[in-house]
N, C-alpha and C. Protein backbone atom coordinates (compact mmCIF):
# COMPACT_ATOMS: atom_id res chain seq x y z
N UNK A 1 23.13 16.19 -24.70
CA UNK A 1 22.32 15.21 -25.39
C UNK A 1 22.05 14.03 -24.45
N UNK A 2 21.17 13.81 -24.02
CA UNK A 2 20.41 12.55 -23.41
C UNK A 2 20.46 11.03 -24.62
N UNK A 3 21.00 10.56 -24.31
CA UNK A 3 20.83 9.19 -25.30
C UNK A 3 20.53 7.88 -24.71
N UNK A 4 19.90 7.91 -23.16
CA UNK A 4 18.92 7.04 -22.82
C UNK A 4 18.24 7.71 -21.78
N UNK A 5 16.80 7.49 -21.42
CA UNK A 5 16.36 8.00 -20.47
C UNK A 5 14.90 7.43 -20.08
N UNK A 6 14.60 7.02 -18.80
CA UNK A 6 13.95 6.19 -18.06
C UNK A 6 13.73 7.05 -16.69
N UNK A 7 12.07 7.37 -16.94
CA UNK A 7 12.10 7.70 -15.46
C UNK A 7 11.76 6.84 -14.65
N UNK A 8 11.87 6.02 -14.25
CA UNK A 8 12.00 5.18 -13.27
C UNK A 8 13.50 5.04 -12.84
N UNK A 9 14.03 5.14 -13.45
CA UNK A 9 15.76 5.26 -13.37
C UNK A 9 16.78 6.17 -12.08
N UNK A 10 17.02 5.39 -11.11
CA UNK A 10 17.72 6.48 -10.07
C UNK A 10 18.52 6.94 -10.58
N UNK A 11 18.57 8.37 -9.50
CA UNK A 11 20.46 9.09 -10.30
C UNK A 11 21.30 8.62 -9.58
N UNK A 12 22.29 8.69 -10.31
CA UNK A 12 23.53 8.05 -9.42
C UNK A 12 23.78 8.77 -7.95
N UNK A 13 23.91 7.80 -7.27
CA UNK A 13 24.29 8.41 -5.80
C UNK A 13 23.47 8.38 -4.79
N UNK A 14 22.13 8.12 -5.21
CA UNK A 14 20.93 7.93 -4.36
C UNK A 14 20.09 6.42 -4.19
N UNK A 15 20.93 5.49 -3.98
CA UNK A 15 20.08 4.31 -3.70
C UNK A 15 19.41 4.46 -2.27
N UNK A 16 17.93 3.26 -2.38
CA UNK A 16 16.83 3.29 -1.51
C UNK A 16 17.87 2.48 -0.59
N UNK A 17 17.87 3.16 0.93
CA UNK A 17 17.73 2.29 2.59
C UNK A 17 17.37 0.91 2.07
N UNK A 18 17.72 -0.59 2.02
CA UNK A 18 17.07 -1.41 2.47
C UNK A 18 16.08 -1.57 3.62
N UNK A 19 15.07 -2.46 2.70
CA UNK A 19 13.92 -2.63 3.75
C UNK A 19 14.21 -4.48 4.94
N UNK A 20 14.25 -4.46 6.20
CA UNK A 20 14.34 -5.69 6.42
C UNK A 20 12.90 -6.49 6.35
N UNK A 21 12.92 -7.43 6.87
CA UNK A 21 12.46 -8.42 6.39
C UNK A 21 10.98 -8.13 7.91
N UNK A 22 11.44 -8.01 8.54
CA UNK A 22 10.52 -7.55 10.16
C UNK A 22 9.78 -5.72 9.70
N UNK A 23 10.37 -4.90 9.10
CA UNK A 23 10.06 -3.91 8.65
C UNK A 23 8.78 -4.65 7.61
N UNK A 24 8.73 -5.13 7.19
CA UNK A 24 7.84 -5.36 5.87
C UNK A 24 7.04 -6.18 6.69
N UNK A 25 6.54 -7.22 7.81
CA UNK A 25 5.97 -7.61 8.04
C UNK A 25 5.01 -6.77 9.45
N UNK A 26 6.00 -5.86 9.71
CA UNK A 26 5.46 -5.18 10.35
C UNK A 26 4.82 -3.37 9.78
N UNK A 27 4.92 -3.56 8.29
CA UNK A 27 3.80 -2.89 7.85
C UNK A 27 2.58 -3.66 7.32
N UNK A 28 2.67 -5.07 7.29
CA UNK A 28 1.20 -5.30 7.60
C UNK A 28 0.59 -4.81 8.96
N UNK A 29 1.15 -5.22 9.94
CA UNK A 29 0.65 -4.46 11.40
C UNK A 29 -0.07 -3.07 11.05
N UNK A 30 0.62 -2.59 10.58
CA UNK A 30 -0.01 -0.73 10.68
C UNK A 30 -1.18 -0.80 10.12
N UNK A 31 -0.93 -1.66 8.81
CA UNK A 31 -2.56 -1.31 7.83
C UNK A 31 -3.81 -2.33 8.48
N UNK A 32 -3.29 -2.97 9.30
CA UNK A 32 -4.11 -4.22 9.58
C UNK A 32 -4.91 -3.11 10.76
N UNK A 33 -3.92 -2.61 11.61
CA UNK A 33 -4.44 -1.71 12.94
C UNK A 33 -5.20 -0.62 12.38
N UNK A 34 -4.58 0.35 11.32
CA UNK A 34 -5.81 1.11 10.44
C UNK A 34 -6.71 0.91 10.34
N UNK A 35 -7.23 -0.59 9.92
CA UNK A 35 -8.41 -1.30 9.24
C UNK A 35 -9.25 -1.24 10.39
N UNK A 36 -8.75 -1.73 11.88
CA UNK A 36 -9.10 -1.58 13.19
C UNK A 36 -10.11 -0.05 13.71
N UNK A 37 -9.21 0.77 12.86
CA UNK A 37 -9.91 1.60 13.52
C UNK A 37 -11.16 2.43 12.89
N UNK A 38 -11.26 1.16 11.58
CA UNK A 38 -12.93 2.17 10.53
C UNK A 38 -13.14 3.76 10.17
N UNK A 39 -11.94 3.92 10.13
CA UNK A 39 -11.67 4.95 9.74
C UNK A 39 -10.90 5.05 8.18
N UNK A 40 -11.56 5.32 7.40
CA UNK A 40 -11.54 5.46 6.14
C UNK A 40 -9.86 6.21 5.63
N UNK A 41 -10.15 7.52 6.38
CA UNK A 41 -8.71 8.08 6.19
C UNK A 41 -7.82 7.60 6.53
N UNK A 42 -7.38 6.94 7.69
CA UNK A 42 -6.21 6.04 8.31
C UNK A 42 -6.13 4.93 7.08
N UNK A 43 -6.61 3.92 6.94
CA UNK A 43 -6.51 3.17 5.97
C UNK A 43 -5.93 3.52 4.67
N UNK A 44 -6.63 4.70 4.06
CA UNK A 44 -5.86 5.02 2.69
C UNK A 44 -4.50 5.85 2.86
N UNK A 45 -4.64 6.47 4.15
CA UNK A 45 -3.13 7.43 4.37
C UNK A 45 -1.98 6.17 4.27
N UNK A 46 -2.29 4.85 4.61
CA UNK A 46 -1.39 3.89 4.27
C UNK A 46 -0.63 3.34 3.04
N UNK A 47 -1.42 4.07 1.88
CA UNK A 47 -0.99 3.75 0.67
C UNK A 47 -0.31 4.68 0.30
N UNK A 48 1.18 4.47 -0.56
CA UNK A 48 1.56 5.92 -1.14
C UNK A 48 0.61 6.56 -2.17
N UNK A 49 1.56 7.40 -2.20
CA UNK A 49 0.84 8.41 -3.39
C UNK A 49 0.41 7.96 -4.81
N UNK A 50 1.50 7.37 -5.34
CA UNK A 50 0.96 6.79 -6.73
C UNK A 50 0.58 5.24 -6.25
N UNK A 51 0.11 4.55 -5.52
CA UNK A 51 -0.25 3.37 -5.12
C UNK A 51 -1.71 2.97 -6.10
N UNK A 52 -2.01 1.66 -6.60
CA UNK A 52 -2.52 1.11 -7.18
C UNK A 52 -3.15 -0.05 -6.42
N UNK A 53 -4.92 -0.05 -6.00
CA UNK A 53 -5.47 -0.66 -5.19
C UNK A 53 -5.86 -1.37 -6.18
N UNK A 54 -5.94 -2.98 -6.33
CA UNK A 54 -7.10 -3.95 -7.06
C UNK A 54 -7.53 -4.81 -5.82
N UNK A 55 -9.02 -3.51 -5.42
CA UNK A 55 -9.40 -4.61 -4.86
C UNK A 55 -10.08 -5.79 -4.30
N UNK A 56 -10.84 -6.43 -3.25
CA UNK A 56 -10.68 -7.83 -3.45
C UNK A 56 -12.49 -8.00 -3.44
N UNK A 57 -13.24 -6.79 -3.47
CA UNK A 57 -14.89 -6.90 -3.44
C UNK A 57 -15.27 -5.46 -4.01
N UNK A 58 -14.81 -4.97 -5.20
CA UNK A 58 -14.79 -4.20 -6.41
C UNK A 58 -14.26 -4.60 -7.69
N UNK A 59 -14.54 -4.35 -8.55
CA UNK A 59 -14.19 -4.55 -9.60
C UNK A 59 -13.53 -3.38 -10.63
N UNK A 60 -13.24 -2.96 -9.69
CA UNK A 60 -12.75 -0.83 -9.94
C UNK A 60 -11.11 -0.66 -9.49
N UNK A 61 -10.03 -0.40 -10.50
CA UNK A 61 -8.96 -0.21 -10.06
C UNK A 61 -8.95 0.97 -9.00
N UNK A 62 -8.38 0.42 -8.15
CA UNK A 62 -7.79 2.05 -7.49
C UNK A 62 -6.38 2.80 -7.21
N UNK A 63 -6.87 4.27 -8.28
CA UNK A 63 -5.33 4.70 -8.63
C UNK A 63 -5.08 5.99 -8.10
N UNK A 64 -5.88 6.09 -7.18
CA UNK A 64 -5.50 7.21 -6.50
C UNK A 64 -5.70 7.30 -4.89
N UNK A 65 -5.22 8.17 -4.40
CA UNK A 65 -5.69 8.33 -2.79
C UNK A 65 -7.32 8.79 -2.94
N UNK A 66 -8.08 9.24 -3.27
CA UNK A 66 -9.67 9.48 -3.71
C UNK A 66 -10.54 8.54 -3.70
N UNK A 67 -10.02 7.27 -4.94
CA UNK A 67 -10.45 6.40 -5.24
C UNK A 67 -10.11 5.25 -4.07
N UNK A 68 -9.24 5.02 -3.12
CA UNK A 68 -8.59 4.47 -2.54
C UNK A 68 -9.29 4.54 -1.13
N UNK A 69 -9.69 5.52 -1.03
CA UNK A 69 -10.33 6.22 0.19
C UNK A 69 -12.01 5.99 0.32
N UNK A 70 -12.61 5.85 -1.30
CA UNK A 70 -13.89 6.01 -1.62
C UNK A 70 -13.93 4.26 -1.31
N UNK A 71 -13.14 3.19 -1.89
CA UNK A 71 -13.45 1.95 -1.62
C UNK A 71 -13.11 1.71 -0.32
N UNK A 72 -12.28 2.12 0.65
CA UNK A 72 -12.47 1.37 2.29
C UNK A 72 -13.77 2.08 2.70
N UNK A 73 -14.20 3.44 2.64
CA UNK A 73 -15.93 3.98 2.93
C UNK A 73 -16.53 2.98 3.60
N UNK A 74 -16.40 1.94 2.18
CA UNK A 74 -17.42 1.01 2.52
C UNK A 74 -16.97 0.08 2.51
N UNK A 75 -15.72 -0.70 2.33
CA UNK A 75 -15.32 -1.92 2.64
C UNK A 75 -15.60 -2.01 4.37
N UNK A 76 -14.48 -0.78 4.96
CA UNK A 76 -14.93 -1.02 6.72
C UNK A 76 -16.05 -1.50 7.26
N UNK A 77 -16.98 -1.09 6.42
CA UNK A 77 -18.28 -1.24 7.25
C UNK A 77 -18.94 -2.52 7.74
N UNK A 78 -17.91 -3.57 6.69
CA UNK A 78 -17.31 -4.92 6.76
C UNK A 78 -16.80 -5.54 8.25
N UNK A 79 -16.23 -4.31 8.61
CA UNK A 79 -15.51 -4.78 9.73
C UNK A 79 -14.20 -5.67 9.52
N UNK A 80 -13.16 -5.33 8.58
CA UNK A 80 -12.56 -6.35 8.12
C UNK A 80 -11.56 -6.68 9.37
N UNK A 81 -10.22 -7.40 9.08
CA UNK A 81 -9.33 -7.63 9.46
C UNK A 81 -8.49 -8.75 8.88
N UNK A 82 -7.56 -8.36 8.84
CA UNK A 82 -6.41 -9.10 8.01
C UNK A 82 -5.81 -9.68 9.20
N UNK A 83 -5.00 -11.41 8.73
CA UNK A 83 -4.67 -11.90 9.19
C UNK A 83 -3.47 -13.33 8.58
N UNK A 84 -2.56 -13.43 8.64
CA UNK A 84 -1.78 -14.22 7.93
C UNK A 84 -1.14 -15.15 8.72
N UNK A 85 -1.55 -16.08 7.24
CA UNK A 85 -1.82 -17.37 7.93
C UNK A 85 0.07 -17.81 7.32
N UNK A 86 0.20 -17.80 6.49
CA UNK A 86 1.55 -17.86 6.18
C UNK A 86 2.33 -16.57 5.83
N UNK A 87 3.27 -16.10 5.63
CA UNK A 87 4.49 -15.50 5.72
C UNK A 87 5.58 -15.97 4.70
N UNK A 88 6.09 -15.31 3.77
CA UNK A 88 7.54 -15.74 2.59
C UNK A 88 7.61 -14.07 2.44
N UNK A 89 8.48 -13.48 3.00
CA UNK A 89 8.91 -12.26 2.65
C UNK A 89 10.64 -12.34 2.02
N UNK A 90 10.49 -11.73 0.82
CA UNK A 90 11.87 -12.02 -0.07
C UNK A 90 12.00 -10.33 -0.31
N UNK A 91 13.46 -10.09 0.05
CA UNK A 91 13.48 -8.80 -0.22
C UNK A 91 14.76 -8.71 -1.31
């Protein structure tokens, strides 16, 4: 008998690696260098799998790698690039 259950819920015995604090700032690097290279696929291969894009010149959630892939198309063409101006990473 199950008498609570949450999938989001780890099983015992398997907690996540901590992430440091240089790890997380240096996956902006990757997606920023993706963005670099206007290539549509590189960019969305950056998001996981169930990842949730809102983003910032659509008005269209994006909830999939498809949808995720269909909005950089044409965001790149932008030529974007990310750049941060401040930094507060709390892990």
């Amino acid at each position: 008998k199950i008498s609570q259950h949450h999938s989001s819920v780890m099983p015992e015995g398997l907690k996540p690696e901590a992430i440091t604090e240089q790890e997380v700032k240096d996956l902006f690097q990757l997606w920023n260098n993706a963005l670099a290279t206007e290539d549509p696929n590189k960019v969305a291969d950056r998001y996981a799998s169930k990842a949730v894009l809102l983003p910032t010149v659509s008005d269209v959630p994006r909830t999939d790698y498809a949808l995720i892939h269909d909005y950089f198309v044409g965001f790149l063409k932008k030529k974007p690039q990310g750049e941060i101006l401040e930094s507060n990473v709390t892990i």
